[in-house]
Protein backbone atom coordinates (compact mmCIF):
# COMPACT_ATOMS: atom_id res chain seq x y z
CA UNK A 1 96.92 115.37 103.12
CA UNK A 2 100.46 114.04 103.07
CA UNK A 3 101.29 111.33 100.74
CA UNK A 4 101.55 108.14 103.01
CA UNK A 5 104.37 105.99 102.77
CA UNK A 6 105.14 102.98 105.16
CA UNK A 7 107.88 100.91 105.58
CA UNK A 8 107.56 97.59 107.51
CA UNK A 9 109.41 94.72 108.48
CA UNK A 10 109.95 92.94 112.18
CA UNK A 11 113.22 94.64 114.39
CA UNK A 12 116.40 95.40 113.23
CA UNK A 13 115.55 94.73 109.70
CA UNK A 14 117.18 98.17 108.40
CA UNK A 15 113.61 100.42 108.49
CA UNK A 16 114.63 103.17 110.32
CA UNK A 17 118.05 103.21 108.38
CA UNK A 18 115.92 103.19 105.64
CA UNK A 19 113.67 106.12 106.07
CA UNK A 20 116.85 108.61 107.58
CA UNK A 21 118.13 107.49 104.28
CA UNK A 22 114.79 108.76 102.60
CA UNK A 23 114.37 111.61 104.53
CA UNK A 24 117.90 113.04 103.06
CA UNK A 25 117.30 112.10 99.76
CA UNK A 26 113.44 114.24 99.41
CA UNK A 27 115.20 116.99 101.50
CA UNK A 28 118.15 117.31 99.29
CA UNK A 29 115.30 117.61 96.44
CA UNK A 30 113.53 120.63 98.17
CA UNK A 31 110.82 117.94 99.16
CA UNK A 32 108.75 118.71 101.72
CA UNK A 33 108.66 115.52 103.76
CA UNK A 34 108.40 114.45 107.81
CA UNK A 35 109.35 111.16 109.70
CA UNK A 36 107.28 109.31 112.21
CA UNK A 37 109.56 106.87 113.37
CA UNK A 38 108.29 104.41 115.59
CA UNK A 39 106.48 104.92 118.64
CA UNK A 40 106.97 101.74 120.19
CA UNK A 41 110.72 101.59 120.57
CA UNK A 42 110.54 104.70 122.82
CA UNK A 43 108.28 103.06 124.55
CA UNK A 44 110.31 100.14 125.23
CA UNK A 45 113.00 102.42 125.96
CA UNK A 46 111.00 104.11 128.14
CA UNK A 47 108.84 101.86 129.94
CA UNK A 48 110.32 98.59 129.92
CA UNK A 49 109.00 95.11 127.91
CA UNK A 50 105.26 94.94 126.83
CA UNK A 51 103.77 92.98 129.14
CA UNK A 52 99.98 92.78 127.80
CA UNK A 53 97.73 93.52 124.25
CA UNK A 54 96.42 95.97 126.17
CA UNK A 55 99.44 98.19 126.07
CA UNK A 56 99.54 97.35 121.74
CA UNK A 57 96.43 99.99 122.02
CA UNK A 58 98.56 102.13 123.48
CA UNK A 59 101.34 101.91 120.58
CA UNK A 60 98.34 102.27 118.15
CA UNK A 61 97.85 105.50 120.07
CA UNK A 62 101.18 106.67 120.06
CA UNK A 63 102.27 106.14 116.56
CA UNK A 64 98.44 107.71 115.55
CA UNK A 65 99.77 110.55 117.14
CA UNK A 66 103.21 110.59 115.75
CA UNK A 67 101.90 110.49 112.05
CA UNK A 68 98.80 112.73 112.65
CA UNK A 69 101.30 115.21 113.07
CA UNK A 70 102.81 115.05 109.28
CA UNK A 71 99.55 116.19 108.01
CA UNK A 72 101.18 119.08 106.71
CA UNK A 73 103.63 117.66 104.74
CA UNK A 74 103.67 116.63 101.49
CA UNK A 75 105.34 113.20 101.92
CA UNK A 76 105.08 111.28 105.31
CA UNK A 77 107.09 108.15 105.74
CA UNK A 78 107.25 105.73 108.55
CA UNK A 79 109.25 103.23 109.89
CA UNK A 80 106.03 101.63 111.53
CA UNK A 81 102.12 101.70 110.19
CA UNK A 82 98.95 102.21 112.77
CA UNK A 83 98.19 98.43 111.70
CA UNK A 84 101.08 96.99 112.88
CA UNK A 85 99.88 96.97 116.33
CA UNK A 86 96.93 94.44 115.67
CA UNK A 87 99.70 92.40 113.96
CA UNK A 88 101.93 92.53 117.52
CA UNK A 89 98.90 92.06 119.13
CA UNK A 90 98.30 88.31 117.21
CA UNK A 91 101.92 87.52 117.36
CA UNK A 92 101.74 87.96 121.41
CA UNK A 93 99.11 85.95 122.15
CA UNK A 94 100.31 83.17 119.92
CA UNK A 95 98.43 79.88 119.91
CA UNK A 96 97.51 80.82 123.70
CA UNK A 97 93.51 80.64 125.07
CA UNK A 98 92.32 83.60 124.82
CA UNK A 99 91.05 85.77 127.50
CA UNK A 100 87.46 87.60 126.56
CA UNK A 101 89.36 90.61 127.43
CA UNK A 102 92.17 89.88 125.00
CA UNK A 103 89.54 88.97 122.07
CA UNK A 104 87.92 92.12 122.69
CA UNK A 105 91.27 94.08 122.47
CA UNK A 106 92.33 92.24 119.27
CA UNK A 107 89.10 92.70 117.54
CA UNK A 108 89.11 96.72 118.05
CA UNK A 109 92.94 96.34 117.12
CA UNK A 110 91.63 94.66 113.61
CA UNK A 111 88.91 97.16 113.17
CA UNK A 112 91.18 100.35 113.47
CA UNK A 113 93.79 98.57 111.24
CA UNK A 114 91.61 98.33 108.71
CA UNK A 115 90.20 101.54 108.81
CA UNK A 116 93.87 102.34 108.49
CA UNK A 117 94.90 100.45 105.82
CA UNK A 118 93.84 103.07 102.97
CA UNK A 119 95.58 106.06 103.96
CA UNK A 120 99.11 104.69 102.96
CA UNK A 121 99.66 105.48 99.69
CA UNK A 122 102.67 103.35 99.39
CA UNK A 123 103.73 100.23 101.73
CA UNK A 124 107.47 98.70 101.69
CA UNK A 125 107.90 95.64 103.45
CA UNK A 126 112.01 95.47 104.16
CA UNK A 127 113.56 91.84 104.20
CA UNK A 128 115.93 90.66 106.58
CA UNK A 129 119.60 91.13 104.43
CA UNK A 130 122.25 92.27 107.10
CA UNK A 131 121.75 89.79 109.96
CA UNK A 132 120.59 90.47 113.46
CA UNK A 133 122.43 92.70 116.13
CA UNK A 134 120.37 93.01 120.07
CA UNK A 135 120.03 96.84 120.53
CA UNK A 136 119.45 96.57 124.03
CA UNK A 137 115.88 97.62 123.74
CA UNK A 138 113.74 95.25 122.05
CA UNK A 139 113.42 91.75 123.60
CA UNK A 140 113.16 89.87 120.29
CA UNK A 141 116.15 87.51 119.25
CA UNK A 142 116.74 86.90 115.66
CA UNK A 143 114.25 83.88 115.21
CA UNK A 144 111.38 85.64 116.69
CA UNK A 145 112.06 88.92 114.39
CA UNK A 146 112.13 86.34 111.52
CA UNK A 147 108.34 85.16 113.12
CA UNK A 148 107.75 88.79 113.43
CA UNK A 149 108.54 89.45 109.41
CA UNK A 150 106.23 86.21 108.75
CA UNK A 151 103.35 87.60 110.71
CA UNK A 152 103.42 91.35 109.06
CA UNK A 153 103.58 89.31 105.56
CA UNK A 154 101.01 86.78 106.54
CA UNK A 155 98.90 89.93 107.42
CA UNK A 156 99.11 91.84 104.49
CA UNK A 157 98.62 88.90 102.41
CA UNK A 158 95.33 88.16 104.25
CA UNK A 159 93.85 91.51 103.76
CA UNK A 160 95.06 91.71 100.00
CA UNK A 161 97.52 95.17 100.50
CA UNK A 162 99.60 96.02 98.04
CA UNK A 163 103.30 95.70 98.82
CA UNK A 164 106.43 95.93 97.62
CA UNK A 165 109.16 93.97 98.66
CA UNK A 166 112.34 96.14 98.66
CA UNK A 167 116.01 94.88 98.41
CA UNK A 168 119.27 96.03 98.43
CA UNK A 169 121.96 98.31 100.17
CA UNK A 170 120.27 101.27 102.07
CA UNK A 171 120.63 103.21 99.12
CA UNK A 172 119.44 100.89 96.76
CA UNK A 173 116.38 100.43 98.34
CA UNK A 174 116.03 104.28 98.61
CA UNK A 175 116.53 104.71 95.40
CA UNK A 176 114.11 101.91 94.23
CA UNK A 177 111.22 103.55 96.70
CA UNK A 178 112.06 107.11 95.51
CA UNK A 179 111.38 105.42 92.01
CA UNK A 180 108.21 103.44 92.96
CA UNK A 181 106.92 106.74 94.51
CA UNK A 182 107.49 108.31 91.56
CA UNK A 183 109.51 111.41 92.92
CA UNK A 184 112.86 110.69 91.09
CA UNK A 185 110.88 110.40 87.94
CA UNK A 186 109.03 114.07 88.47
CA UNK A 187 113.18 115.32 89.35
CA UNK A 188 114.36 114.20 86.47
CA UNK A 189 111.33 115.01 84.07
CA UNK A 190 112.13 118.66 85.51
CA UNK A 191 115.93 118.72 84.84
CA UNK A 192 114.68 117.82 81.60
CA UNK A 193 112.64 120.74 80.66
């Protein structure tokens, strides 16, 4: 199994810069590492605004799928973490009554995050630094992505994961992860020799 390494943070916060960024970096070491990036923006692209919590299982399904597939590799990042859907999920229905339908949804949401939590080996959460552009395929202006970055916080908080906050220019935070991962170390212990 793949060493797991997530990077989080609500839209246009710099993750998937981030992980292209990482991606080069373990490649141009002879790493062997794969990308899920995440599911959900192709399905926005795709299919238009999520409408329901119902269709946050269907993320959970997607990006499943997307990382299953690295199981092969060495190193695995992501831009996005199975758990994140149960996090959407909350943030959509808001302070809203709840439908028995939508509890029921949530709570098997909750229940797969957690059994999902242990199998990242690392998890980066990825302030807000460079502002806000729209993209023309998520929905979210910049005050709801900074709700979105308080809810994924608030989360991991909650359920006691360990984080760590990364700063910096794209390569600086790179660099810091490929650090806190522990790979630039093992390069440089082997120029050493």
């Amino acid at each position: 199994m793949p060493k797991r390494i997530a990077i989080l943070g609500g839209p246009r916060c710099g993750k998937t810069t981030l992980i292209q960024q990482l991606y080069v970096d373990m490649k141009i070491q002879d790493l062997n590492v794969g990308v899920a990036t995440e599911y959900s923006t192709d399905y926005l692209r795709d299919k238009g605004m999520i409408e329901n919590i119902a269709e946050q299982y269907g993320i959970y399904l997607g990006q499943l799928h997307l990382e299953e597939s690295l199981n092969d590799f060495d190193y695995a990042i992501t831009d996005y973490a199975t758990f994140v859907p149960y996090i959407y999920g909350r943030f959509m229905l808001g302070d809203k009554k709840r439908t028995t339908k939508e509890i029921e949804i949530l709570k098997d949401l909750y229940v797969l995050a957690l059994r999902d939590l242990p199998k990242y080996d690392h998890i980066f959460f990825v302030p807000r630094e460079f502002g806000y552009a729209k993209d023309g395929v998520r929905w979210q202006d910049e005050e709801v992505a900074q709700a979105v970055d308080k809810a994924i916080l608030s989360f991991l908080d909650a359920e006691n994961v360990k984080y760590t906050t990364i700063t910096g220019s794209t390569k600086e935070r790179a660099e810091k992860i490929l650090n806190l991962v522990g790979i630039n170390n093992d390069i440089n212990l082997d120029m050493a020799k």
